[in-house]
Protein backbone atom coordinates (compact mmCIF):
# COMPACT_ATOMS: atom_id res chain seq x y z
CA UNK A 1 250.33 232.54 206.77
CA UNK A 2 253.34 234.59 207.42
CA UNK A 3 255.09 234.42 211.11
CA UNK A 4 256.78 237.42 212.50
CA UNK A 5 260.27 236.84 213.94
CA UNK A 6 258.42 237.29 217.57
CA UNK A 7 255.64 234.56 216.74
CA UNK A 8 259.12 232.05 215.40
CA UNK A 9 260.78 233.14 218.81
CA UNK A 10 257.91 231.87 220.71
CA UNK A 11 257.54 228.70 219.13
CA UNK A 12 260.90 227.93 219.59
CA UNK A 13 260.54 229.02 223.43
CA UNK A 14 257.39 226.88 223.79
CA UNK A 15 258.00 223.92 221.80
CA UNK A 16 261.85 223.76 220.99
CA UNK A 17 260.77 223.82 217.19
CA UNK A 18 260.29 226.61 214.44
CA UNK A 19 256.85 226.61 212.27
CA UNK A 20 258.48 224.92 209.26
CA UNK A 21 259.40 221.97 211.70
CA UNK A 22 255.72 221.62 212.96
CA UNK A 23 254.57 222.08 209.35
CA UNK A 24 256.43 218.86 208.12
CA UNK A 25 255.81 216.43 210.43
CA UNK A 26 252.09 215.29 211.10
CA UNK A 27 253.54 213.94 214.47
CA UNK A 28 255.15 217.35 215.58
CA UNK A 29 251.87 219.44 215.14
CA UNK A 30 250.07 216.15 217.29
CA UNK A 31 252.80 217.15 220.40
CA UNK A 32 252.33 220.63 220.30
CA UNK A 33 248.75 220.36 220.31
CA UNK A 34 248.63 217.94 222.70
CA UNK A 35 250.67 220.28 224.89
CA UNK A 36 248.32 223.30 224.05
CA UNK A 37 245.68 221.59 225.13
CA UNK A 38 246.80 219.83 228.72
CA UNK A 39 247.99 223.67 229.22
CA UNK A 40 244.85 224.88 228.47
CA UNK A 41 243.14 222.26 231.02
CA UNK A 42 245.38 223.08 233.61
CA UNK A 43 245.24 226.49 233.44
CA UNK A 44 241.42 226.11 233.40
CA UNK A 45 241.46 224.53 236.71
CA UNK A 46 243.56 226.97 238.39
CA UNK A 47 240.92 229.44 237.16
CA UNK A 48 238.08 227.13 238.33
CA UNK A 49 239.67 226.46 241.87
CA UNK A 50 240.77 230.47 241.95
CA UNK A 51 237.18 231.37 241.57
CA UNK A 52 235.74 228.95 243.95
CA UNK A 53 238.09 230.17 246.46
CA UNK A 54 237.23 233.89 245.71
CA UNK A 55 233.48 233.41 245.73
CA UNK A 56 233.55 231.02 249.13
């Protein structure tokens, strides 16, 4: 796959490493998906308690 400069930016924003860092390292692509996904679980409760509130 070929990353734009904007998709390398972001990585580097989000993770403090480029796409050939989490390439080499079976142990850097395990931390950044671990990080995706307790974002993704957080940000899926928000939503959950946000709706509950809204629908109340």
């Amino acid at each position: 796959m070929n990353y734009t400069p904007e998709m390398e930016k972001a990585m580097h924003q989000s993770h403090n490493m480029g796409y050939a860092e989490y390439g080499r390292k079976l142990e850097n692509q395990i931390a950044v998906e671990k990080r995706r996904q307790d974002e993704y679980e957080k940000c899926k409760n928000i939503t959950a308690e946000l709706d509950s509130h809204l629908h109340k």
